[in-house]
C-alpha atoms as a PDB file:
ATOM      1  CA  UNK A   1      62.689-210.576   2.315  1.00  0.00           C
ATOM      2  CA  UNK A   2      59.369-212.315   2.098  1.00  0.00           C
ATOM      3  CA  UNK A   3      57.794-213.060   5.593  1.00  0.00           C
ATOM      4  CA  UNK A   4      57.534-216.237   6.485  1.00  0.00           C
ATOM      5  CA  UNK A   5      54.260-218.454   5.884  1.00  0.00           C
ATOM      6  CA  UNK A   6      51.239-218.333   8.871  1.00  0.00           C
ATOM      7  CA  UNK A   7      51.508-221.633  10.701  1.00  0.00           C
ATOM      8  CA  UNK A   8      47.964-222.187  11.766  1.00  0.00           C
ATOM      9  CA  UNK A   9      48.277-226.275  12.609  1.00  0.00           C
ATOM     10  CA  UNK A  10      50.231-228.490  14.730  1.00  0.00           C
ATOM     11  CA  UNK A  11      52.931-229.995  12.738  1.00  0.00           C
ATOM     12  CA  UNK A  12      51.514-233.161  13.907  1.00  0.00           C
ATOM     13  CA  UNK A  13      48.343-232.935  12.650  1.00  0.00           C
ATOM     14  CA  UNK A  14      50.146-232.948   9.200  1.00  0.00           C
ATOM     15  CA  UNK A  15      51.929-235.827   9.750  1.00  0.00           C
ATOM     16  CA  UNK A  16      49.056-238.110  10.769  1.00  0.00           C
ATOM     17  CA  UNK A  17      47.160-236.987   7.415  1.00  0.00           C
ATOM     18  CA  UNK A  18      50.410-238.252   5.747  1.00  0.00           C
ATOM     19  CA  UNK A  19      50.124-241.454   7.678  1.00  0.00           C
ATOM     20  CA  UNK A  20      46.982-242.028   6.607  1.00  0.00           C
ATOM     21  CA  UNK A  21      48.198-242.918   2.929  1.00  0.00           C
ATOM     22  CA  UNK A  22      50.231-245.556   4.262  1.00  0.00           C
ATOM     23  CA  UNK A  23      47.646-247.442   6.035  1.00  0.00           C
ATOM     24  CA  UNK A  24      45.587-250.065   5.334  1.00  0.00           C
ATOM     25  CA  UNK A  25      41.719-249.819   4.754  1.00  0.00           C
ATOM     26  CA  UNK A  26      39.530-250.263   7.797  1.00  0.00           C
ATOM     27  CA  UNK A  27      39.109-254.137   8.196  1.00  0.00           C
ATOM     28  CA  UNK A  28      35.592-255.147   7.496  1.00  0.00           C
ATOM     29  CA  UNK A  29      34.591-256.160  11.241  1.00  0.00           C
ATOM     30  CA  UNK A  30      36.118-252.718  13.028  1.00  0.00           C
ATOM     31  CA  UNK A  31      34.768-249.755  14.082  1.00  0.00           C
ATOM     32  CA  UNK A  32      34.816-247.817  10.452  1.00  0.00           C
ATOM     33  CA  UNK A  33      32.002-249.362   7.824  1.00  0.00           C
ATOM     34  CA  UNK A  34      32.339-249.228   3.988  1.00  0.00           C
ATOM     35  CA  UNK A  35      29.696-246.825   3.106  1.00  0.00           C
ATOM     36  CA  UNK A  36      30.466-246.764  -0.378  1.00  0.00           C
ATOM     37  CA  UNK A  37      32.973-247.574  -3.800  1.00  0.00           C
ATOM     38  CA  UNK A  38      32.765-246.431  -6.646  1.00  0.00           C
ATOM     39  CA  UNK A  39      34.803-244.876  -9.715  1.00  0.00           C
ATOM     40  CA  UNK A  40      38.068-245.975  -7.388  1.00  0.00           C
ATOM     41  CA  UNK A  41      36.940-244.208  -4.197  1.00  0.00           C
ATOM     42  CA  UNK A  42      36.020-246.237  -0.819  1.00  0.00           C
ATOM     43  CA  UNK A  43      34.374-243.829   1.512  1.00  0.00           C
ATOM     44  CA  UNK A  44      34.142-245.540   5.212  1.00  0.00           C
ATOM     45  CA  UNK A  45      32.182-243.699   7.867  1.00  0.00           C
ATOM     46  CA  UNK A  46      32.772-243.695  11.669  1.00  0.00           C
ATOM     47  CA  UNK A  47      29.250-243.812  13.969  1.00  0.00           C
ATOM     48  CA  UNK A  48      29.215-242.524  17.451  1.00  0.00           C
ATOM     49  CA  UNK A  49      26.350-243.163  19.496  1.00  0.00           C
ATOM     50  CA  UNK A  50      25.842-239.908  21.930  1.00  0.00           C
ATOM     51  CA  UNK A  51      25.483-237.449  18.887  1.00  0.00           C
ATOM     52  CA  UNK A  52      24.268-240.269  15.717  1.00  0.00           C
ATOM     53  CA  UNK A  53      26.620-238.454  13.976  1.00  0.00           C
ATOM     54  CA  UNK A  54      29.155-239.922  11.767  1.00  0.00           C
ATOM     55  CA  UNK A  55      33.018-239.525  10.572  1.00  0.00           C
ATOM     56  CA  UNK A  56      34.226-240.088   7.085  1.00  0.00           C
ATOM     57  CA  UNK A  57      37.115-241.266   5.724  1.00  0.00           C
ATOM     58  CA  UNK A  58      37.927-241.510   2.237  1.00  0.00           C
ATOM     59  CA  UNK A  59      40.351-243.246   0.379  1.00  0.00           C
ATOM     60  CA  UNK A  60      40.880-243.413  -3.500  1.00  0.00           C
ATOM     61  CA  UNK A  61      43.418-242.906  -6.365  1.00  0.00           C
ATOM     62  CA  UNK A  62      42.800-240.648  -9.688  1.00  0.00           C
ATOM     63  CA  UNK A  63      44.658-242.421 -12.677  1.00  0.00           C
ATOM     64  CA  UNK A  64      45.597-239.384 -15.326  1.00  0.00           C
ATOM     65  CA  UNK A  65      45.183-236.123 -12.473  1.00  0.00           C
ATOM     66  CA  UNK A  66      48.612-234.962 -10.858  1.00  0.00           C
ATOM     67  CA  UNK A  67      48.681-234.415  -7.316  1.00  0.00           C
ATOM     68  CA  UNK A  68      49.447-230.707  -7.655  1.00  0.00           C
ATOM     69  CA  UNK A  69      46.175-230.964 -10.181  1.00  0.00           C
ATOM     70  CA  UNK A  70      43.895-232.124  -7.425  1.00  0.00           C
ATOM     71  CA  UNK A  71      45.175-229.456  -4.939  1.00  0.00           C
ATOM     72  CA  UNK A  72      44.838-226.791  -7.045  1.00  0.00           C
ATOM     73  CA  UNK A  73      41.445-227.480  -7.797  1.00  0.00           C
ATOM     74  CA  UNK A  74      40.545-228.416  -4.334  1.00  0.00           C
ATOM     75  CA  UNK A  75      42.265-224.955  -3.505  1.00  0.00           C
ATOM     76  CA  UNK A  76      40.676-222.647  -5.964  1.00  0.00           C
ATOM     77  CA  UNK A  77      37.013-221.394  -3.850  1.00  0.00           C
ATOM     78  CA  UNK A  78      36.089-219.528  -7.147  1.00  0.00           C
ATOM     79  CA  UNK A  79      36.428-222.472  -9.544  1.00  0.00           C
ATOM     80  CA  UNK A  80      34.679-224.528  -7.288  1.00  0.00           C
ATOM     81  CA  UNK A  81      31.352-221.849  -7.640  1.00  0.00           C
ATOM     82  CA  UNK A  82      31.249-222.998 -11.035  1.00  0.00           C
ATOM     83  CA  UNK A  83      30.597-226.615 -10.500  1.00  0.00           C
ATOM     84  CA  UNK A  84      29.252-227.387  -6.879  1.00  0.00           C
ATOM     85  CA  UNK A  85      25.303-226.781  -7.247  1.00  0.00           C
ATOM     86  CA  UNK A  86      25.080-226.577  -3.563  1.00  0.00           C
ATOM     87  CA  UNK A  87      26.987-223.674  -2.971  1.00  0.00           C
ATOM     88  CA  UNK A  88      25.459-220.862  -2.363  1.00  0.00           C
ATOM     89  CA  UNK A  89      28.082-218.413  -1.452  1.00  0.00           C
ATOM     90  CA  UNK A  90      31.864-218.995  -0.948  1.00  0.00           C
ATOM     91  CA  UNK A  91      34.695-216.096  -0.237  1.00  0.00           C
ATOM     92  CA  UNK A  92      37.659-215.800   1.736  1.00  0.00           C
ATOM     93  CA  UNK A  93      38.476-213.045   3.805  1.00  0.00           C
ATOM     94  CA  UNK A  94      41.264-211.726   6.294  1.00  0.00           C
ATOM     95  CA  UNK A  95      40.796-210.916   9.377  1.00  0.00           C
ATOM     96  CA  UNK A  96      43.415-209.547  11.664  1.00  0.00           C
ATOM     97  CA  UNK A  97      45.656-211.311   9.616  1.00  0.00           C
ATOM     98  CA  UNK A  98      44.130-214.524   9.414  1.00  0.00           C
ATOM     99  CA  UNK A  99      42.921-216.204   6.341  1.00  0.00           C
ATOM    100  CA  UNK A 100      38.960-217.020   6.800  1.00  0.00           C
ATOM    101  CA  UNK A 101      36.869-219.312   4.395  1.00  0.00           C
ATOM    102  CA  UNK A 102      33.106-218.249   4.722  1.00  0.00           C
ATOM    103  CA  UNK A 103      30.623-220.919   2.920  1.00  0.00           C
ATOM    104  CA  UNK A 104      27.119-220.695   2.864  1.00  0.00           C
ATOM    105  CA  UNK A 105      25.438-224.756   1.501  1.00  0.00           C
ATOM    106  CA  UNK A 106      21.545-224.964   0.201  1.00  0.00           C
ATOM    107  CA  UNK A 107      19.959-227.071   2.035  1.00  0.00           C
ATOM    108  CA  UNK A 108      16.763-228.295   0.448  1.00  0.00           C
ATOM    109  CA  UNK A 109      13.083-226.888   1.404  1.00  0.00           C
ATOM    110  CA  UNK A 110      12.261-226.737   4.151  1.00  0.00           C
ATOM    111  CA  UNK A 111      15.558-226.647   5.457  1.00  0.00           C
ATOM    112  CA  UNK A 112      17.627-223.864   6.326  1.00  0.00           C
ATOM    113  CA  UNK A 113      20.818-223.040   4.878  1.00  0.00           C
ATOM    114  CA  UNK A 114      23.913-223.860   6.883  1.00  0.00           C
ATOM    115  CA  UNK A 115      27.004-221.551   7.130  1.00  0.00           C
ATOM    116  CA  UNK A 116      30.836-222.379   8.191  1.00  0.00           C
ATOM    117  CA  UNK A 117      33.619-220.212   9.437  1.00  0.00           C
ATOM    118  CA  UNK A 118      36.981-222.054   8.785  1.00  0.00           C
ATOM    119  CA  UNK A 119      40.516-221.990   8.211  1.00  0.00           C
ATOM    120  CA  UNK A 120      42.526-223.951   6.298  1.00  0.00           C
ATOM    121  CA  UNK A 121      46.257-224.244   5.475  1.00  0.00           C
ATOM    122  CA  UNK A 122      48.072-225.990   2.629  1.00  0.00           C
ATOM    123  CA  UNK A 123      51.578-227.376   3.297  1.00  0.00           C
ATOM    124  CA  UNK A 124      54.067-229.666   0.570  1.00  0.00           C
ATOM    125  CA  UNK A 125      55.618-232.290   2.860  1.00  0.00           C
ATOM    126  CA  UNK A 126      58.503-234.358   2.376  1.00  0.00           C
ATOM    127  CA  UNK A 127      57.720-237.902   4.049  1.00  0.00           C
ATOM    128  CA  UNK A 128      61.197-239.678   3.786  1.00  0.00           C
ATOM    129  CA  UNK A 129      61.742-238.275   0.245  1.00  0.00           C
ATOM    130  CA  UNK A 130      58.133-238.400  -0.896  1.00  0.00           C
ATOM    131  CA  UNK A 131      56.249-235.410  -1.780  1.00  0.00           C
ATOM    132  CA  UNK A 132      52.882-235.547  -0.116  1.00  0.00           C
ATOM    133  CA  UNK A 133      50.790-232.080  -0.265  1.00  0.00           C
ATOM    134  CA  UNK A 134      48.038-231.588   2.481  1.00  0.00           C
ATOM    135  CA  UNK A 135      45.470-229.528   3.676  1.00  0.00           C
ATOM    136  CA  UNK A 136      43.980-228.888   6.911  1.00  0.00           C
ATOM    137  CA  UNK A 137      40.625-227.461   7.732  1.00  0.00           C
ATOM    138  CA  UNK A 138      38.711-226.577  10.718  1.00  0.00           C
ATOM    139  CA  UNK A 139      35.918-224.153  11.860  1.00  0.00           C
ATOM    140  CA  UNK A 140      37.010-221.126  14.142  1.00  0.00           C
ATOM    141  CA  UNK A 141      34.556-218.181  15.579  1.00  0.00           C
ATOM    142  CA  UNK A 142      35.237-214.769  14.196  1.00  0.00           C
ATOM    143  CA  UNK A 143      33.575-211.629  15.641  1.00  0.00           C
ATOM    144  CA  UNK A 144      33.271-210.239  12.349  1.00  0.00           C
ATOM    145  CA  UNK A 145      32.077-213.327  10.660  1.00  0.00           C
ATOM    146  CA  UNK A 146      28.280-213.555  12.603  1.00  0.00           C
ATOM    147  CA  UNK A 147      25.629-215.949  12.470  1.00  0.00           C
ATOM    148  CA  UNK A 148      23.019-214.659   9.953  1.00  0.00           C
ATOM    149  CA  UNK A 149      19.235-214.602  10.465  1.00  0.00           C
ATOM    150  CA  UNK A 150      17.558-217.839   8.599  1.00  0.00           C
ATOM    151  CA  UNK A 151      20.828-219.518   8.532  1.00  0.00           C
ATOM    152  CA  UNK A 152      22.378-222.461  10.864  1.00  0.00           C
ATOM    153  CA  UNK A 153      26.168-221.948  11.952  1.00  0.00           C
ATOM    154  CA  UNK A 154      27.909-225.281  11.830  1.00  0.00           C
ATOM    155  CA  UNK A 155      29.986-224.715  14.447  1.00  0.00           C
ATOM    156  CA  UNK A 156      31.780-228.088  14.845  1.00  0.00           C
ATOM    157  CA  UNK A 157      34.112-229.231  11.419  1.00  0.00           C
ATOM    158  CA  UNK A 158      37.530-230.338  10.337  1.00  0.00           C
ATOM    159  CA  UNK A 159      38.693-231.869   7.205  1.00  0.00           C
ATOM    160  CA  UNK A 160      42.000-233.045   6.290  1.00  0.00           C
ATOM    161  CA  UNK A 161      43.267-234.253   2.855  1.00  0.00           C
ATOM    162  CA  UNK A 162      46.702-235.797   2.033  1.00  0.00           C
ATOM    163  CA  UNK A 163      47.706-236.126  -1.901  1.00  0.00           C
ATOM    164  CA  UNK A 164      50.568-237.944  -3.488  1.00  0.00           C
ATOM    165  CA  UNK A 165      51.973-239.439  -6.656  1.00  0.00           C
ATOM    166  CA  UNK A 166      50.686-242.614  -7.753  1.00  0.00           C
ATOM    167  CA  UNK A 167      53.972-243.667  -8.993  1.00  0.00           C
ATOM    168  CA  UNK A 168      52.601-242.997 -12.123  1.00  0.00           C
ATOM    169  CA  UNK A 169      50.563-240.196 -13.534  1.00  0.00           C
ATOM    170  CA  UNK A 170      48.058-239.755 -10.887  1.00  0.00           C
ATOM    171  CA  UNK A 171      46.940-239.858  -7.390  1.00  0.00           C
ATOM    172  CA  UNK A 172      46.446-241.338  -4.306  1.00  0.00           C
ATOM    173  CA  UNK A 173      44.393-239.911  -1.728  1.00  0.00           C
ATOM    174  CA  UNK A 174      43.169-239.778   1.880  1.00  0.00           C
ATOM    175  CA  UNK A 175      40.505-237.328   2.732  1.00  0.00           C
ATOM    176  CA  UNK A 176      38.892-237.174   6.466  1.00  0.00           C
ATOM    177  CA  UNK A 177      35.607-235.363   7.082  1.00  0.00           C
ATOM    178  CA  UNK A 178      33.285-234.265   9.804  1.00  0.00           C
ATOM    179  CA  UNK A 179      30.535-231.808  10.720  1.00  0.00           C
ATOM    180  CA  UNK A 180      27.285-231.236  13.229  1.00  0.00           C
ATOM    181  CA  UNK A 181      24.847-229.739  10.887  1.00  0.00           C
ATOM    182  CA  UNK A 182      22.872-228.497  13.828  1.00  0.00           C
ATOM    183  CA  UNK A 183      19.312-228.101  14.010  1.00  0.00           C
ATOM    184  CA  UNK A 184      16.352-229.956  15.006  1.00  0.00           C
ATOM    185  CA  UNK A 185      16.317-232.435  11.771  1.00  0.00           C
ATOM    186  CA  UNK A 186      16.233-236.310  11.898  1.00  0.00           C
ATOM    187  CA  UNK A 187      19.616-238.247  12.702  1.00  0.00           C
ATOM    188  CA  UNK A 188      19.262-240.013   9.399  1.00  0.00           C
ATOM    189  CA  UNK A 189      18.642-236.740   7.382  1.00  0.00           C
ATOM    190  CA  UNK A 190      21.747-234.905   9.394  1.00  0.00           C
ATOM    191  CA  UNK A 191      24.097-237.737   7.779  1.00  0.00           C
ATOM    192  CA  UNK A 192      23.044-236.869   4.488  1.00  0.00           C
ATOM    193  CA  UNK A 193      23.312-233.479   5.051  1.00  0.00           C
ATOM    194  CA  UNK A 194      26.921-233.947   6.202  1.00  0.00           C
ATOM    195  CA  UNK A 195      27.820-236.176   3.274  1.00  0.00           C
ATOM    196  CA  UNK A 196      26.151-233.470   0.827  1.00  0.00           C
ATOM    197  CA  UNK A 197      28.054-229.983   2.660  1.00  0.00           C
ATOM    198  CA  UNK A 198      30.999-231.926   2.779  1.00  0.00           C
ATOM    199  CA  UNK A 199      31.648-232.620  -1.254  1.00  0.00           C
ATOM    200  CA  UNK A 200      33.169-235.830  -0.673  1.00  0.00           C
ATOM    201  CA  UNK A 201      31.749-237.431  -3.686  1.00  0.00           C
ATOM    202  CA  UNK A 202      31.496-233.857  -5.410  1.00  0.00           C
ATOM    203  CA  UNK A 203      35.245-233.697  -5.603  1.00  0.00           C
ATOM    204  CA  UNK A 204      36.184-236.905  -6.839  1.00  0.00           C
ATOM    205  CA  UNK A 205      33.259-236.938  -9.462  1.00  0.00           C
ATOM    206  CA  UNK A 206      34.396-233.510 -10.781  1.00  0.00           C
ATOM    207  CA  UNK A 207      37.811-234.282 -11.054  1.00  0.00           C
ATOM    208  CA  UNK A 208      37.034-238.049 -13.028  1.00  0.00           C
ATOM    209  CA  UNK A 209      34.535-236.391 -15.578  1.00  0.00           C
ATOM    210  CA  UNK A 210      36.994-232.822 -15.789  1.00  0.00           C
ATOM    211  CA  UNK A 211      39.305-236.008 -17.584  1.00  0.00           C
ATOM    212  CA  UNK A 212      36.801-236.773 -19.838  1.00  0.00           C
END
């Protein structure tokens, strides 16, 4: 008898990325600004004030790419080595059981690299007879996983991602983001840095032209 699948997030946390697809965009005058639209993608970011940091959230539709097509490639670490320029190494590993995502981004001169440590987990959900696949990410400390010489940690990141039918032949989608790049860099050069690491645009834009 097969065992059982590792439950590594709340059930919860998989129910409010559902939730997500359901609601409206972020009104014009609240907290979350349109950053960005373009090719069918609205990506609205988040500001808070203590850390000049920012939040993402992404929403968007793919009109000919299945569901199960955008997880798969979202889920595939080696495929995505062929087509992200900014990765500059990308393996999973398990550690006392657990599944463990390490990915090293380039950072341009004179910038160091940064590094994360994560987990993520993968569940098909049925929301009131709708099939709705998400993902859940987040960074975790592992002993055997240390910080490398020359290299930043980015020790603070989660990312969630909710995918269903269209109702046609493609996609809607909801994809949350954020990261602390660390470092002593300017607040306006840490946003881009967490809007390039984070492949927000990179995923979308692969999976238009891939349609091509």
């Amino acid at each position: 008898m097969e065992a059982p699948a590792l439950r590594i997030f709340p059930e919860e946390q998989f129910r409010a990325a559902c939730r997500e697809l359901d609601q409206p965009t972020p009104a014009a005058e609240g907290p979350w600004q349109l950053l960005v639209e373009s090719m069918g993608v609205r990506i609205y970011r988040l500001h808070d004030e203590q850390s000049g940091l920012y939040e993402y959230k992404i929403f968007g539709g793919l009109a000919d790419c299945s569901p199960k097509r955008c997880v798969d490639v979202y889920m595939d670490l080696d495929f995505r080595k062929q087509w992200d320029q900014y990765v500059k190494e990308l393996h999973e590993k398990t550690y006392d059981g657990e599944n463990v995502i390490y990915w090293e981004v380039k950072y341009p001169f004179p910038l160091s690299n940064r590094d994360y440590v994560y987990i993520r987990e993968c569940r098909e959900m049925d929301v009131a007879g709708r099939k709705v696949w998400v993902v859940l990410a987040r960074s975790v400390s592992v002993p055997q996983c240390p910080e490398k010489p020359g290299i930043i940690r980015v020790k603070n990141y989660k990312q969630s991602l909710a995918i269903e039918s269209d109702g046609k032949t493609g996609s809607k989608v909801y994809m949350y983001y954020f990261d602390n790049p660390g470092g002593m860099i300017p607040s306006w050069l840490v946003n881009w840095a967490a809007k390039l690491s984070s492949f927000l645009v990179l995923f979308f834009k692969f999976l238009t032209n891939s349609l091509d």
